[in-house]
C-alpha atoms as a PDB file:
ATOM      1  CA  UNK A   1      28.652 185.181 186.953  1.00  0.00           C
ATOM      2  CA  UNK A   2      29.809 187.671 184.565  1.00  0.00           C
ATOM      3  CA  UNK A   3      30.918 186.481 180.907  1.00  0.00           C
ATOM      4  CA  UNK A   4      34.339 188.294 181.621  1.00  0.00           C
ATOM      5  CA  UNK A   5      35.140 186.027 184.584  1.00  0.00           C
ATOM      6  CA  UNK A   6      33.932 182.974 182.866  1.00  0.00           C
ATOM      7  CA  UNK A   7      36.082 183.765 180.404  1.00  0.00           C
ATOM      8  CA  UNK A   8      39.184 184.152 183.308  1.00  0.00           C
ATOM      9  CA  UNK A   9      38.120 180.593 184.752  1.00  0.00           C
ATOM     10  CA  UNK A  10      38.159 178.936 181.107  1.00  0.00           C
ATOM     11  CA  UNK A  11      41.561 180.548 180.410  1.00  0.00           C
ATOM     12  CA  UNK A  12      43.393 179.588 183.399  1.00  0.00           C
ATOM     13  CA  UNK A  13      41.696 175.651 182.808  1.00  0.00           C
ATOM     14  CA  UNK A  14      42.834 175.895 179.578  1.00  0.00           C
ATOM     15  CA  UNK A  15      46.665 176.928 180.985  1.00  0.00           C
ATOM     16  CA  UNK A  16      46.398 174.391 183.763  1.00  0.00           C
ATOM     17  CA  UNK A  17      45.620 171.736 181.057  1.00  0.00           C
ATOM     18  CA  UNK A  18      47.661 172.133 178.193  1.00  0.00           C
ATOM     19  CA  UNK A  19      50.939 173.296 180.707  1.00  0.00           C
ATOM     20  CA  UNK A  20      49.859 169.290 182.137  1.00  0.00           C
ATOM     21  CA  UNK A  21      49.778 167.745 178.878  1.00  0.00           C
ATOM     22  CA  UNK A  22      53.318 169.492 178.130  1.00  0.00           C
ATOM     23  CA  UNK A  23      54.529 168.339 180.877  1.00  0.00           C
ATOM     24  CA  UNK A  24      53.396 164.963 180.384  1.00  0.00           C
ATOM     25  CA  UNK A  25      54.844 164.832 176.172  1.00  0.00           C
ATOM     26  CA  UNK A  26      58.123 166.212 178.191  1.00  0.00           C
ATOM     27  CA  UNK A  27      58.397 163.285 180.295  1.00  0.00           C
ATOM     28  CA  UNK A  28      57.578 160.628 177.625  1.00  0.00           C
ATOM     29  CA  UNK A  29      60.693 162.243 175.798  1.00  0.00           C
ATOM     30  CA  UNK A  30      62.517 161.936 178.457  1.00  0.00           C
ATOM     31  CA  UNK A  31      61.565 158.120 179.174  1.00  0.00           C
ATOM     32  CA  UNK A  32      62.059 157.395 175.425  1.00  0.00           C
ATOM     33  CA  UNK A  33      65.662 158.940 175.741  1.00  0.00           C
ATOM     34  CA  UNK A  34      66.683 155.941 178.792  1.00  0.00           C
ATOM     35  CA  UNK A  35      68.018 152.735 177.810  1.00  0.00           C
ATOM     36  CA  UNK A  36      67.888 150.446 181.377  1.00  0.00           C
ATOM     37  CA  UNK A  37      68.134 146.932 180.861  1.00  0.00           C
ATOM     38  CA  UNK A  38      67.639 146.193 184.500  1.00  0.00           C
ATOM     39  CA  UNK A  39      64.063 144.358 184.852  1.00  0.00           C
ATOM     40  CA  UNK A  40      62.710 146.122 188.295  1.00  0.00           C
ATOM     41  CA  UNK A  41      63.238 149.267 185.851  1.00  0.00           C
ATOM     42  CA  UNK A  42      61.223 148.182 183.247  1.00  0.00           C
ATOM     43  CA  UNK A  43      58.119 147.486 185.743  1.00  0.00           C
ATOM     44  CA  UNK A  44      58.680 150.964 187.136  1.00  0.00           C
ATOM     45  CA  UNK A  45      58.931 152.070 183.654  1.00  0.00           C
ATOM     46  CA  UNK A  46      55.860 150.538 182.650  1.00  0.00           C
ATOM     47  CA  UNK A  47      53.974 151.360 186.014  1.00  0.00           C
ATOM     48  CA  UNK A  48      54.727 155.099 185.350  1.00  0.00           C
ATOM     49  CA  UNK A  49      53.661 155.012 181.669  1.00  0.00           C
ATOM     50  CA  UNK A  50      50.366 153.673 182.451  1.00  0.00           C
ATOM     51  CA  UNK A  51      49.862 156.233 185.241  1.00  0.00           C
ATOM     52  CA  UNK A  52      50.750 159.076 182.551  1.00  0.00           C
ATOM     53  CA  UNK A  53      48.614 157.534 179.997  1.00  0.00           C
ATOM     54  CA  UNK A  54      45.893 157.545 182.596  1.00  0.00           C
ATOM     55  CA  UNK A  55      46.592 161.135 183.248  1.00  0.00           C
ATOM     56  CA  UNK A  56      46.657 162.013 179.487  1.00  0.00           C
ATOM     57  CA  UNK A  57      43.157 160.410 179.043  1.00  0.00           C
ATOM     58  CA  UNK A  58      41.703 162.661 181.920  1.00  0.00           C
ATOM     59  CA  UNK A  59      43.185 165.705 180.564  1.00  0.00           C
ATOM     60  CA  UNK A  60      41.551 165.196 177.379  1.00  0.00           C
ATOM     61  CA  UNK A  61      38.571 164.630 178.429  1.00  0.00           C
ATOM     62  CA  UNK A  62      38.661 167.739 180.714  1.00  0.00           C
ATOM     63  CA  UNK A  63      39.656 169.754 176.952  1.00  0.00           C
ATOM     64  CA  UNK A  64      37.185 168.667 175.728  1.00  0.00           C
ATOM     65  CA  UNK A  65      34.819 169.738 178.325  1.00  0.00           C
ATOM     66  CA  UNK A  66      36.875 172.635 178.732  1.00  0.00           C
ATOM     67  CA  UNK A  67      35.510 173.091 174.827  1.00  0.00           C
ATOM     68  CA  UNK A  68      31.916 172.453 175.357  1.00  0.00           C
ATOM     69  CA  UNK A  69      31.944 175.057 178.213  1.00  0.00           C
ATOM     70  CA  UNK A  70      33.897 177.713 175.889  1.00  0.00           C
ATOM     71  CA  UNK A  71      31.348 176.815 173.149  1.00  0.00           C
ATOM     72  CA  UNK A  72      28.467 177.282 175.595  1.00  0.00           C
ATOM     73  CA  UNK A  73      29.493 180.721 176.824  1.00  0.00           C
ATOM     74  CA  UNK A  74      29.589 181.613 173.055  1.00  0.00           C
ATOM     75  CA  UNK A  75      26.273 180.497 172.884  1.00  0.00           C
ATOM     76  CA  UNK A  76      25.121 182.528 176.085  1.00  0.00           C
ATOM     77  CA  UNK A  77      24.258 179.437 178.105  1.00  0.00           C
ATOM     78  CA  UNK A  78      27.562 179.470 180.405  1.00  0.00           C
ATOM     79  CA  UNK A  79      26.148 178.481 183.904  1.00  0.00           C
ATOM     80  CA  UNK A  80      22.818 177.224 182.638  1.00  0.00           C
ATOM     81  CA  UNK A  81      22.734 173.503 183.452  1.00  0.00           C
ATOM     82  CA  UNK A  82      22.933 171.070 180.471  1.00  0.00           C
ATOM     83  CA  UNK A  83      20.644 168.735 181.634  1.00  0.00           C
ATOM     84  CA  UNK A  84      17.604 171.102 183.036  1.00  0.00           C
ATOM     85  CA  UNK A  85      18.438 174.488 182.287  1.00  0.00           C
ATOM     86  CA  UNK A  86      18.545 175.307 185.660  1.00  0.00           C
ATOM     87  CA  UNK A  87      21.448 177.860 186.711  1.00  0.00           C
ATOM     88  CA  UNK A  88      24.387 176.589 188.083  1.00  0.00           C
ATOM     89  CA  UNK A  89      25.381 178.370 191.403  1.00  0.00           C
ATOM     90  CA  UNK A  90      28.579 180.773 191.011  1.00  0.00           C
ATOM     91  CA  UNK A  91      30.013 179.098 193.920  1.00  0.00           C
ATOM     92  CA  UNK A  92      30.328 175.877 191.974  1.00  0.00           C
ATOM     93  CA  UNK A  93      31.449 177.067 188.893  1.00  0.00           C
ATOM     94  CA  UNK A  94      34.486 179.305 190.343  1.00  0.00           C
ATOM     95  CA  UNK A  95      35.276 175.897 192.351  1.00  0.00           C
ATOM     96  CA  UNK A  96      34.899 173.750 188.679  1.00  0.00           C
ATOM     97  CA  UNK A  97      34.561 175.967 185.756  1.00  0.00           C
ATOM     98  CA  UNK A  98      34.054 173.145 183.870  1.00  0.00           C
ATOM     99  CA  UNK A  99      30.815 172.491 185.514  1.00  0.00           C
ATOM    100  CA  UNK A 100      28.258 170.946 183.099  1.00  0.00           C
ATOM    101  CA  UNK A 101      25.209 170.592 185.682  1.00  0.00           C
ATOM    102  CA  UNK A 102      23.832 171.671 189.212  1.00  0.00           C
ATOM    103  CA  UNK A 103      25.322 169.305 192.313  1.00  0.00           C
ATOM    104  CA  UNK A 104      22.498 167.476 192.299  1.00  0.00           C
ATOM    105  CA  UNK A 105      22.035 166.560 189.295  1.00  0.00           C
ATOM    106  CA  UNK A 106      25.449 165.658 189.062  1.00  0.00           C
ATOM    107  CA  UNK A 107      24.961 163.103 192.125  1.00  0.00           C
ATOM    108  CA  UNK A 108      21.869 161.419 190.534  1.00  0.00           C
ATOM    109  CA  UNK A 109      24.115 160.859 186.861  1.00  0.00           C
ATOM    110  CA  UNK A 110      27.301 159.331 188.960  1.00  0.00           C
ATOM    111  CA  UNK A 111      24.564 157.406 191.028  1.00  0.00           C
ATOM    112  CA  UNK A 112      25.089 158.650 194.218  1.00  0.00           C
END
């Protein structure tokens, strides 16, 4: 994989992340505007703001490894897998730009 179109995937994950954060801080504004005092509200209420603070947790992890893989294709080691060196195939990375390892070594880390 070229740097250039590295450099394409990153940006658009970068877009796609930060326009989902936004949209996430836009909908917590929104919430905070609502005054319900009916109780089935306030579950649903609750139920949704868990959900978006789930959501906000996995979009900052993916900045953040949207960061190390910016950082690494600074460092000329884009593609290269963190754990063995070993390149990462294109395929994979234009699937998951964020791709930190090969498939397989991904499997054996999550166990499976």
């Amino acid at each position: 994989m070229t740097p250039e179109r590295a450099q394409e995937l990153l940006a658009a994950e970068r877009r796609r992340i930060e326009r989902a954060l936004g949209d996430l801080q836009d909908s917590t504004v929104e919430d905070d505007l609502s005054t319900s005092e009916d109780t089935a509200d306030h579950g649903s209420e609750l139920y949704e703001r868990e959900l978006e603070d789930g959501l906000r947790q996995q979009l900052r992890r993916e900045l953040r490894s949207l960061e190390r893989a910016e950082q690494r294709l600074v460092d000329g080691t884009y593609g290269l897998s963190v754990e063995s060196g070993e390149p990462i195939p294109d395929e994979r990375l234009e699937a998951y730009p964020l791709a930190e390892r090969t498939v397989e070594e991904e499997r054996r880390l999550r166990g499976g």
